[in-house]
N, C-alpha and C. Protein backbone atom coordinates (compact mmCIF):
# COMPACT_ATOMS: atom_id res chain seq x y z
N UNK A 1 -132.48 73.61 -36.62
CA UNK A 1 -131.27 74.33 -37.03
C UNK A 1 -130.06 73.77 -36.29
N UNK A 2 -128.73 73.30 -37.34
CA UNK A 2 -127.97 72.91 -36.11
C UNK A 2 -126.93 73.84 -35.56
N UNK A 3 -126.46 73.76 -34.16
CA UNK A 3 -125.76 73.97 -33.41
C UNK A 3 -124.47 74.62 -34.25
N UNK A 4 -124.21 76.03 -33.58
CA UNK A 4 -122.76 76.74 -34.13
C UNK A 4 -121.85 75.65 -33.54
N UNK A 5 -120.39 75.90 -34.18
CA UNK A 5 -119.51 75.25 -33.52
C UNK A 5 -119.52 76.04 -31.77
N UNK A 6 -119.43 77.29 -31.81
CA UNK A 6 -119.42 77.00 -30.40
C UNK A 6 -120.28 76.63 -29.51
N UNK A 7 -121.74 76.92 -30.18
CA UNK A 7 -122.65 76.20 -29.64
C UNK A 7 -122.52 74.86 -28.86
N UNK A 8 -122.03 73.73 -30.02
CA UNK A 8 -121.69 72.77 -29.70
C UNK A 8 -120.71 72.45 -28.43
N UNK A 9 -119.66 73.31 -28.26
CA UNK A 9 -119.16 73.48 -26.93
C UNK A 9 -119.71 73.68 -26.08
N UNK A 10 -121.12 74.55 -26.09
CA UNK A 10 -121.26 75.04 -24.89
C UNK A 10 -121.27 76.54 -24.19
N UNK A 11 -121.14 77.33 -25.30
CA UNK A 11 -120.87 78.39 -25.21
C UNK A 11 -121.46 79.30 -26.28
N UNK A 12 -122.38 80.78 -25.42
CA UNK A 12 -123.53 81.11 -25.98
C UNK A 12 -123.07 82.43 -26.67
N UNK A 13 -122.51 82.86 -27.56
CA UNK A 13 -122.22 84.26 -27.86
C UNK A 13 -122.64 85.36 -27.73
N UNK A 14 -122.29 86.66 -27.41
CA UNK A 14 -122.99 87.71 -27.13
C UNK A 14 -122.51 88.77 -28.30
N UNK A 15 -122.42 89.74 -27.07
CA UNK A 15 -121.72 91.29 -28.12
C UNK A 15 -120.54 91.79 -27.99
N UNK A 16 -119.47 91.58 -29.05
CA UNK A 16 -118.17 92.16 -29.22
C UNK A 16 -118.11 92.83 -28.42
N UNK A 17 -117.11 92.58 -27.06
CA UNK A 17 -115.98 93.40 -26.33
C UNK A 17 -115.06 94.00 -26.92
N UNK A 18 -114.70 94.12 -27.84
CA UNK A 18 -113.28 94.71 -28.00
C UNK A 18 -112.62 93.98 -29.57
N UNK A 19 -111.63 94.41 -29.74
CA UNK A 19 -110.58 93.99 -31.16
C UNK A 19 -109.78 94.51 -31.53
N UNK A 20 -108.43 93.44 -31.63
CA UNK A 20 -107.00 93.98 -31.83
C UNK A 20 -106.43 93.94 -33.31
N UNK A 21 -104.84 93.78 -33.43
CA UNK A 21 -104.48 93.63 -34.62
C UNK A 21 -105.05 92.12 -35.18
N UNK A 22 -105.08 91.65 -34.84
CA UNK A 22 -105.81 89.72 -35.47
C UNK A 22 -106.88 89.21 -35.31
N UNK A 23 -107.27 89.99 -33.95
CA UNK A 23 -108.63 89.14 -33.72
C UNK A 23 -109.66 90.47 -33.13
N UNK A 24 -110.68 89.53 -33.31
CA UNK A 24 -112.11 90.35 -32.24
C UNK A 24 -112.38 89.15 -31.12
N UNK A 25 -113.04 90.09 -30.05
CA UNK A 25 -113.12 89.58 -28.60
C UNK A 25 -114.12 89.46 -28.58
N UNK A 26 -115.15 88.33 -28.28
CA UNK A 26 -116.89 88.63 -27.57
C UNK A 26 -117.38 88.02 -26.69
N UNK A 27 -118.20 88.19 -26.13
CA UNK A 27 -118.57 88.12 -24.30
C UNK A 27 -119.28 86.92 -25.32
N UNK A 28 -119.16 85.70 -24.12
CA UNK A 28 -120.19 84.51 -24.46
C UNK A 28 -120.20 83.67 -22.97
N UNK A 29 -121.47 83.07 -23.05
CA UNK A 29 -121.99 82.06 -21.65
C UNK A 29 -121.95 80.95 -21.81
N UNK A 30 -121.08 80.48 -20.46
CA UNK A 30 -120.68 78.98 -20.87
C UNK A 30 -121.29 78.65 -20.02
N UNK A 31 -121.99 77.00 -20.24
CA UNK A 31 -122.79 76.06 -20.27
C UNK A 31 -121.78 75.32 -18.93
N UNK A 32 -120.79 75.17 -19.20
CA UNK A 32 -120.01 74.18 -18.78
C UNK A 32 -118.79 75.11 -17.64
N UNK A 33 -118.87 76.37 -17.73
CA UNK A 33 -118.41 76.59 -16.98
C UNK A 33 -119.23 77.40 -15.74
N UNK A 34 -120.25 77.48 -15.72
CA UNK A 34 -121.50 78.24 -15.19
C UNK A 34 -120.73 80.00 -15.66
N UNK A 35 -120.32 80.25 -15.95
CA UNK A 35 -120.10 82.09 -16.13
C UNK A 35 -119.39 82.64 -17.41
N UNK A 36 -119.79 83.73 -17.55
CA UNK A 36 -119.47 84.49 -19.10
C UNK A 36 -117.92 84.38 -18.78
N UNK A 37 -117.16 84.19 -20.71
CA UNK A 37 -116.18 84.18 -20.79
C UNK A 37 -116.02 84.88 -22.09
N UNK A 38 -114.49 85.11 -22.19
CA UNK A 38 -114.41 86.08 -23.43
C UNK A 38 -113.69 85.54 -24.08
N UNK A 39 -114.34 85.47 -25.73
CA UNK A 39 -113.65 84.20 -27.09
C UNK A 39 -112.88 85.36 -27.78
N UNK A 40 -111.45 85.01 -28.35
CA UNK A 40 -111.05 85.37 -29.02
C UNK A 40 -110.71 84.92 -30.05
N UNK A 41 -111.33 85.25 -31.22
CA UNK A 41 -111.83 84.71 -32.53
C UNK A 41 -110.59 85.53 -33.77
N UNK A 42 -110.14 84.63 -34.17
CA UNK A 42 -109.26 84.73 -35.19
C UNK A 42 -109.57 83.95 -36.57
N UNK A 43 -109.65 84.97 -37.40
CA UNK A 43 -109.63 84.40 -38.59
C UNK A 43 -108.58 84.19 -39.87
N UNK A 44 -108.75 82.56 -40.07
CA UNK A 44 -107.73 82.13 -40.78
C UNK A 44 -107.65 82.82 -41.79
N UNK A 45 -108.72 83.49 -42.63
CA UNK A 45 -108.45 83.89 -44.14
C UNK A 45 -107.93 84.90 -44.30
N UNK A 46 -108.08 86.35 -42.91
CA UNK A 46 -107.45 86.96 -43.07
C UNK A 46 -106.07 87.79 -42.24
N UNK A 47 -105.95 86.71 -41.56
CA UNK A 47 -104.06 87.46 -40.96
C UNK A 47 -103.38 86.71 -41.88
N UNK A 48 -102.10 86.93 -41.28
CA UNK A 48 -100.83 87.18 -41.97
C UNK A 48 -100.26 85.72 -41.57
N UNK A 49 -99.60 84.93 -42.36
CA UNK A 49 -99.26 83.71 -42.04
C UNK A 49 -98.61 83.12 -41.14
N UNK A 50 -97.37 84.52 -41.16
CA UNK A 50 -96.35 84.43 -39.75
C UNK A 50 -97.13 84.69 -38.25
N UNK A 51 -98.56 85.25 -38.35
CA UNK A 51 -99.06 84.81 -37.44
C UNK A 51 -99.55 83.60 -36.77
N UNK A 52 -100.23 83.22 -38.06
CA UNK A 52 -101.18 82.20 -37.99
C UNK A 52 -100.19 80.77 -37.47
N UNK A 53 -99.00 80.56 -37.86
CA UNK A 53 -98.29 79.72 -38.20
C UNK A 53 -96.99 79.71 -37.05
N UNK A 54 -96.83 81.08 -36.39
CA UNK A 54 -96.22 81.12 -35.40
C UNK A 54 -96.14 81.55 -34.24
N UNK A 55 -96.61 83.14 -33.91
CA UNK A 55 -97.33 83.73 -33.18
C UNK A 55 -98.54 82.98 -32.29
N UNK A 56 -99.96 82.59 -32.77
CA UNK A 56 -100.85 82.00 -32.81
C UNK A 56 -100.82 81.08 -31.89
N UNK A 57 -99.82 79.79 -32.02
CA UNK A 57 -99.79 78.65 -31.53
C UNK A 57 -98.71 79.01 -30.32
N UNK A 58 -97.97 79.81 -30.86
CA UNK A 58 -97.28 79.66 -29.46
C UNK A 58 -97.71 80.67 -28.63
N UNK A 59 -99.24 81.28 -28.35
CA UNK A 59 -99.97 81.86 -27.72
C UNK A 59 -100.29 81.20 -26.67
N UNK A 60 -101.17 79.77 -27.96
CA UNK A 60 -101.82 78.87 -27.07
C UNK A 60 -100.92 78.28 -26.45
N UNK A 61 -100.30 78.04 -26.72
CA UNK A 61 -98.96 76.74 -26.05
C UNK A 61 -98.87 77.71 -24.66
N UNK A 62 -97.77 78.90 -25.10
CA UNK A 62 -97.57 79.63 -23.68
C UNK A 62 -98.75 79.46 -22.09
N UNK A 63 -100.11 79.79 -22.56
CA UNK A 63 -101.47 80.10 -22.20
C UNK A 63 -101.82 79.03 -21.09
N UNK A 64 -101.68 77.80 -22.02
CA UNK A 64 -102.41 76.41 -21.42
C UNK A 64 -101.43 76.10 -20.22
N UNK A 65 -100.24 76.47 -20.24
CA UNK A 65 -99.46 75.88 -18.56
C UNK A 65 -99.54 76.88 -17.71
N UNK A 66 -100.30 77.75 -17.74
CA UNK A 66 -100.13 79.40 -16.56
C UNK A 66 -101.59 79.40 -15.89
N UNK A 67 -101.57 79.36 -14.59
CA UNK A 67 -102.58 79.41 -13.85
C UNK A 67 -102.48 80.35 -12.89
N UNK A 68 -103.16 81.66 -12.29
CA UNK A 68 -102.44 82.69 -11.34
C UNK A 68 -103.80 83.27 -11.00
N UNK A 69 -103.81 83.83 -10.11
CA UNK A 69 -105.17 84.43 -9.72
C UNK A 69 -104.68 86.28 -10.54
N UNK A 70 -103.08 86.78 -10.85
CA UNK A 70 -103.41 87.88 -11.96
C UNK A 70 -103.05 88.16 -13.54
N UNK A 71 -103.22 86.31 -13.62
CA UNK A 71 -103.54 86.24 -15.18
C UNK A 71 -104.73 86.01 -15.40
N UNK A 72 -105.06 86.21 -16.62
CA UNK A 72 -106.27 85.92 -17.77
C UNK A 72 -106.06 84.56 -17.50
N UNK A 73 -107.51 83.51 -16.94
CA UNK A 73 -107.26 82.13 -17.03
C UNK A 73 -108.09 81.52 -18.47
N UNK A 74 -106.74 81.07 -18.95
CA UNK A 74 -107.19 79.68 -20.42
C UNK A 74 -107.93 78.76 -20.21
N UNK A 75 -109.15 78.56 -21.17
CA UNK A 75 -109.90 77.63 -21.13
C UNK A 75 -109.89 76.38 -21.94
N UNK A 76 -110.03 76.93 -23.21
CA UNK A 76 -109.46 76.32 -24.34
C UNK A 76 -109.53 76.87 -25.69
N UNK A 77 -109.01 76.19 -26.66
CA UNK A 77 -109.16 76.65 -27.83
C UNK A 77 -110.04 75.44 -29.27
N UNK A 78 -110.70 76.30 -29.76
CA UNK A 78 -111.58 75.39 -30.49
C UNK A 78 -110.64 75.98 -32.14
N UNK A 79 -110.47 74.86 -33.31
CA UNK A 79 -109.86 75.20 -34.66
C UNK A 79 -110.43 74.79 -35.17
N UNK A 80 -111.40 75.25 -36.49
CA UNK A 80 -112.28 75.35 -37.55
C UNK A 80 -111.56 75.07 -38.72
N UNK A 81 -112.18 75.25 -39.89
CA UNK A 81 -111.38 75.41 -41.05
C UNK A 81 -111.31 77.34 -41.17
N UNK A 82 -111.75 77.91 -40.82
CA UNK A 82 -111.54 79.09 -41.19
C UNK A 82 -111.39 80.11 -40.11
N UNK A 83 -111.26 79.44 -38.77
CA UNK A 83 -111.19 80.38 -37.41
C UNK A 83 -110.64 79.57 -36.64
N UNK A 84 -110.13 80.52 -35.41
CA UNK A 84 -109.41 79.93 -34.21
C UNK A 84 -110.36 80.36 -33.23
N UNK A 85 -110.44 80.09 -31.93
CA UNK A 85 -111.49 80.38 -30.97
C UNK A 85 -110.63 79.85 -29.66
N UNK A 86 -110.12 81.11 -28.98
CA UNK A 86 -109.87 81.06 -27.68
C UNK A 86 -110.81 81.43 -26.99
N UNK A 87 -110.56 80.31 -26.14
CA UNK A 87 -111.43 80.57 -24.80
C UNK A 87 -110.64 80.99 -23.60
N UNK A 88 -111.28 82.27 -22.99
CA UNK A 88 -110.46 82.60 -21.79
C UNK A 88 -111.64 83.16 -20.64
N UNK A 89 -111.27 83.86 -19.38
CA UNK A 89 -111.64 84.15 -18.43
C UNK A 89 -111.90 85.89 -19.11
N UNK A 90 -113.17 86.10 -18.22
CA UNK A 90 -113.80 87.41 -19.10
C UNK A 90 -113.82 88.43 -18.21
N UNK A 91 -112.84 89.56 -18.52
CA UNK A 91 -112.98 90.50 -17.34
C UNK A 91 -113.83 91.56 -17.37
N UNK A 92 -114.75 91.82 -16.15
CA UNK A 92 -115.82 92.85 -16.54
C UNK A 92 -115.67 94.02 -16.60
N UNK A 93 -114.32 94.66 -15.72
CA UNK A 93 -114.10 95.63 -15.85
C UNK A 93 -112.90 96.26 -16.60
N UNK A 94 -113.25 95.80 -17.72
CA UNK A 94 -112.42 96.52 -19.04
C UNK A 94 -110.59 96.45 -18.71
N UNK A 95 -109.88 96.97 -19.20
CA UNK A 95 -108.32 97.33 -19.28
C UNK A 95 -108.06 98.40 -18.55
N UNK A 96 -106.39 98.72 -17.93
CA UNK A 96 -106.35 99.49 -17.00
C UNK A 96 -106.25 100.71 -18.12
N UNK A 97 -106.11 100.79 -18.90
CA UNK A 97 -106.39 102.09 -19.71
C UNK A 97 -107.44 102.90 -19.66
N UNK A 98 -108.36 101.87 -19.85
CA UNK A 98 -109.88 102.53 -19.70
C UNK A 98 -110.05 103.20 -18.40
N UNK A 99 -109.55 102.72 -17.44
CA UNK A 99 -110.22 103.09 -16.19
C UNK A 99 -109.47 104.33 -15.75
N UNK A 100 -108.00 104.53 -16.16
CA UNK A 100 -107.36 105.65 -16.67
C UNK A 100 -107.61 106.85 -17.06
N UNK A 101 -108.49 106.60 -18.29
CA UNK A 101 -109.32 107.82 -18.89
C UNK A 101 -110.74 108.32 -18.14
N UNK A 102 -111.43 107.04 -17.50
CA UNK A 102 -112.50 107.76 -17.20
C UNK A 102 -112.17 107.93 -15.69
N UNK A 103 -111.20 107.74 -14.31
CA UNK A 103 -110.69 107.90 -13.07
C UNK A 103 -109.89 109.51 -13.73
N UNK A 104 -109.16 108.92 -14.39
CA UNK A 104 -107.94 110.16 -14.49
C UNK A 104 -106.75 109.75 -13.51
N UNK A 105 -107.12 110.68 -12.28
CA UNK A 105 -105.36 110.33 -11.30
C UNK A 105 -105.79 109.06 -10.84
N UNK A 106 -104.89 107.99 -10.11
CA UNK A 106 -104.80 106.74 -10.42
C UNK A 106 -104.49 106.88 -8.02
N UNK A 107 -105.39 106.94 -7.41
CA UNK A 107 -104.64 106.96 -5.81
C UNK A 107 -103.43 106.21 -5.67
N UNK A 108 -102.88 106.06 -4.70
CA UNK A 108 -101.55 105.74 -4.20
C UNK A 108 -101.67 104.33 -3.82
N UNK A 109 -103.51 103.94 -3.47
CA UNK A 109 -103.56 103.32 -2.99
C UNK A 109 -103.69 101.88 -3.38
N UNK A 110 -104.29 102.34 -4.72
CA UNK A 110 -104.90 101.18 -5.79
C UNK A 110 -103.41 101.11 -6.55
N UNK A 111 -103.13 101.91 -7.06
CA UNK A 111 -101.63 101.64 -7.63
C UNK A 111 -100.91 100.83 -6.71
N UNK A 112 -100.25 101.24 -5.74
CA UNK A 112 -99.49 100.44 -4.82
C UNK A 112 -99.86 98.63 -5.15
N UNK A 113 -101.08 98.37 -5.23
CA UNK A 113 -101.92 97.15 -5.00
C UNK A 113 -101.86 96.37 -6.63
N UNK A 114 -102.12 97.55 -7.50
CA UNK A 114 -102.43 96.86 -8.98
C UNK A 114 -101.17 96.70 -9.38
N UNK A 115 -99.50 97.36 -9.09
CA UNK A 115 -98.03 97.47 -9.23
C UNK A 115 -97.96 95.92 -8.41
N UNK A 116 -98.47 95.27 -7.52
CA UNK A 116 -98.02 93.99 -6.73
C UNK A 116 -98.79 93.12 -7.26
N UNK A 117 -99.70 93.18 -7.86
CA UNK A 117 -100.62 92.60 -8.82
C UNK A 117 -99.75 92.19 -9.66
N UNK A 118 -99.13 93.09 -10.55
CA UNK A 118 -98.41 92.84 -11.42
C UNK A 118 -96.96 92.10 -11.62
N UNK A 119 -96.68 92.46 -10.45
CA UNK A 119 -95.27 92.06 -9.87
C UNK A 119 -95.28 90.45 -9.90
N UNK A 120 -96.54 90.26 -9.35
CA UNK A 120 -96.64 88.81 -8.96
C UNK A 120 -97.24 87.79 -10.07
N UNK A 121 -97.63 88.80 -11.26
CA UNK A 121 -98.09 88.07 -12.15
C UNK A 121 -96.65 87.83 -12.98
N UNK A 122 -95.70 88.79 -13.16
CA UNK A 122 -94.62 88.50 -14.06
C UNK A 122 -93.92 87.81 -13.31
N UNK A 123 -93.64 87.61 -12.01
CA UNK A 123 -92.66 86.64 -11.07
C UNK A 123 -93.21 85.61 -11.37
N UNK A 124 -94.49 85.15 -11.40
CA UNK A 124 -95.25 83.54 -11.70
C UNK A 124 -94.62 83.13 -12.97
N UNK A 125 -94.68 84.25 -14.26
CA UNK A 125 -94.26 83.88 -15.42
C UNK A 125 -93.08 84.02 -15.31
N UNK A 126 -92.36 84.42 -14.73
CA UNK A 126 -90.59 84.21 -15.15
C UNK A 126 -90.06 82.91 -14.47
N UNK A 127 -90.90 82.25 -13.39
CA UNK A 127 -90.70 81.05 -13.04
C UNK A 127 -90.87 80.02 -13.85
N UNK A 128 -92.22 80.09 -14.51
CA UNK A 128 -92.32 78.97 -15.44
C UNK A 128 -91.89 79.30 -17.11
N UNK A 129 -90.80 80.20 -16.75
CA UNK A 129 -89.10 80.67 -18.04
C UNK A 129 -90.25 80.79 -18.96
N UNK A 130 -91.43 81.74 -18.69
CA UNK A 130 -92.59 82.56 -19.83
C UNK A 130 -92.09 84.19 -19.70
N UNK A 131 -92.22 84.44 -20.73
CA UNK A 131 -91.72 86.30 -20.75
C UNK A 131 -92.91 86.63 -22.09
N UNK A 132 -93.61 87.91 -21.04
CA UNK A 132 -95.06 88.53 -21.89
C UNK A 132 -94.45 89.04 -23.07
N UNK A 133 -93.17 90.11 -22.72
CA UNK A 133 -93.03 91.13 -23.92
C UNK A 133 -94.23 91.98 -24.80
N UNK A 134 -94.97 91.88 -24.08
CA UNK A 134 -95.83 93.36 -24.42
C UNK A 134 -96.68 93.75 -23.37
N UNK A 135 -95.77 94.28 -22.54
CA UNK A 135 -97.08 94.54 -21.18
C UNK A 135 -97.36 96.02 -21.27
N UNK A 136 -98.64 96.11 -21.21
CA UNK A 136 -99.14 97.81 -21.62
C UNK A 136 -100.52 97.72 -20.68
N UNK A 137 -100.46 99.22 -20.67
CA UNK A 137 -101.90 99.25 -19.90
C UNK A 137 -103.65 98.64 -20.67
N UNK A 138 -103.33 98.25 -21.98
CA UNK A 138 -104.46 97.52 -22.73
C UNK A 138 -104.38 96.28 -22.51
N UNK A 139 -103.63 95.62 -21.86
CA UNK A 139 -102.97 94.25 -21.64
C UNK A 139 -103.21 93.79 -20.03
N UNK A 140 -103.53 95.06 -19.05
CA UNK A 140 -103.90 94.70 -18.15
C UNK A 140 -105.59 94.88 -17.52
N UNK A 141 -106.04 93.60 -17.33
CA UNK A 141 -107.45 94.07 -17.85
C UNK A 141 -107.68 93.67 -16.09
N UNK A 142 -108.84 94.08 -15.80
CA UNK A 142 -109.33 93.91 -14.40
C UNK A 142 -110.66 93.00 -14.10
N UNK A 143 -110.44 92.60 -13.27
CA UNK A 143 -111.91 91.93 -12.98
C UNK A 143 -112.76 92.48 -12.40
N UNK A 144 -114.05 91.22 -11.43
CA UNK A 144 -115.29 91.49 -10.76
C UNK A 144 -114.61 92.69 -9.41
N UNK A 145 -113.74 92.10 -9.03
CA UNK A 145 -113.15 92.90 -7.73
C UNK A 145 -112.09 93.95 -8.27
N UNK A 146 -112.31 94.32 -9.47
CA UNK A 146 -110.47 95.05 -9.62
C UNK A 146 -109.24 94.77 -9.50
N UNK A 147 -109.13 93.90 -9.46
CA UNK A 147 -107.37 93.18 -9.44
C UNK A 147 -107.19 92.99 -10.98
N UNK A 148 -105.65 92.96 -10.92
CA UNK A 148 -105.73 92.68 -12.20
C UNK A 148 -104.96 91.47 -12.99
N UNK A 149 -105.18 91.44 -13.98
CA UNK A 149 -105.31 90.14 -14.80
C UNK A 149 -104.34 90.32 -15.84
N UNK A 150 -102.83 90.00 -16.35
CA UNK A 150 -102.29 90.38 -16.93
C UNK A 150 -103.26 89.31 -18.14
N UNK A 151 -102.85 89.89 -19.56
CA UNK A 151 -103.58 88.92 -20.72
C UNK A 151 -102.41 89.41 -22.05
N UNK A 152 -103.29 88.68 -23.18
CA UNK A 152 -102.52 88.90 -24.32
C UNK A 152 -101.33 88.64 -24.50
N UNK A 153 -101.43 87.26 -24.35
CA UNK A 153 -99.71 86.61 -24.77
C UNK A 153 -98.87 86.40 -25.76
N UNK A 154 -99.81 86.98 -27.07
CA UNK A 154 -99.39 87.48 -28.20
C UNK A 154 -97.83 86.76 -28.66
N UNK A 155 -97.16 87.76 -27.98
CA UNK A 155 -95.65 88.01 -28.67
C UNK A 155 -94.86 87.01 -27.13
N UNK A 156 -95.48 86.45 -26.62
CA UNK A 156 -94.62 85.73 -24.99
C UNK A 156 -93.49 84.75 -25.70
N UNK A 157 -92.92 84.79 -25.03
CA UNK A 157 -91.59 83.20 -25.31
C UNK A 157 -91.66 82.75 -24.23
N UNK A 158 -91.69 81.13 -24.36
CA UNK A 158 -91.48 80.25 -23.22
C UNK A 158 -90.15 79.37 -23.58
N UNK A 159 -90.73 78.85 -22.77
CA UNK A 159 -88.97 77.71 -22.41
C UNK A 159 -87.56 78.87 -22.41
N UNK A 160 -87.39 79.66 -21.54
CA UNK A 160 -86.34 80.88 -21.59
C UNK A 160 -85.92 80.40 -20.34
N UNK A 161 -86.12 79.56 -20.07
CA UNK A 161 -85.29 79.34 -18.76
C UNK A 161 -83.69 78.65 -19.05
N UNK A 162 -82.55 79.01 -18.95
CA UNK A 162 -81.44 78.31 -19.07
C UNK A 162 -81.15 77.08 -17.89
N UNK A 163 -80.14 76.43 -18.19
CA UNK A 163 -79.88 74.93 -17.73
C UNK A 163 -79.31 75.47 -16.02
N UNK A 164 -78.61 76.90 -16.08
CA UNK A 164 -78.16 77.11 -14.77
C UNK A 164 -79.50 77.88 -13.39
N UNK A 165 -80.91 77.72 -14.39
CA UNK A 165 -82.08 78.29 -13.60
C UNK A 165 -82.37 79.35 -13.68
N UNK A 166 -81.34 80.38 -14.62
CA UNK A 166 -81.57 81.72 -14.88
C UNK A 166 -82.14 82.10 -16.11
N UNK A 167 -82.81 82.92 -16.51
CA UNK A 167 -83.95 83.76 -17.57
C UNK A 167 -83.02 83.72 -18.27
């Protein structure tokens, strides 16, 4: 039998994490990177063009120059005739929403920590003149240790940096 395309990468699929307005998310094991990562699978036949065509690419584009210990790290992206396939860094412990509903009050202490988390993830991106524009608590997802990982660059603009160094 031959090899899925992602197979062929290297990468073993599992069971749907999650799914937004365009795509579904699923836990898969990479070969090549020794540890589970999470694909976000978009299909060409059915979004909307202004996604596919603008949104989409300048996801990836944004994605591939940002490296931070509280972003989502890019791996790559694989293009089919009928799907897109991001590859990213897979967080185990869900979005800060989730942890929201099932914690409830949020200590002073972890806030304080996940607020500088954050701080430092949008200061990284306003340096390299990237702006998220949709930061929500579904957008901040956490890892093995709980820190968090801003993701979903969706709607981001880059190159916003002006000629005098300012946003």
């Amino acid at each position: 039998q031959k090899p899925s395309v992602l197979e062929s990468h290297g990468y073993f699929v599992g069971r749907s994490v999650g799914s937004g307005s365009y795509a579904t998310v699923k836990i898969a094991r990479s070969e090549r990177h020794k540890c589970n990562v999470a694909i976000k699978i978009v299909s060409k036949l059915q979004e909307p063009a202004d996604y596919l065509e603008k949104f989409l690419p300048r996801e990836i584009e944004v994605v591939k120059g940002l490296k931070h210990d509280n972003l989502i790290r890019y791996y790559q992206a694989i293009e089919t005739t009928h799907r897109v396939y991001i590859i990213m860094e897979y967080a185990e412990n869900g979005c800060l929403l989730d942890i929201i509903k099932r914690d409830g009050k949020i200590d002073d202490d972890r806030a304080r920590k996940w607020f500088m988390e954050l701080v430092n993830a949008i200061e990284y991106c306003h340096k390299k003149g990237v702006v998220h524009r949709d930061i929500k608590c579904e957008n901040l997802l956490m890892d093995t240790n709980y820190n968090i990982k801003l993701s979903d660059f969706g709607f981001a603009r880059n190159n916003m940096i002006k000629k005098n160094g300012q946003m």
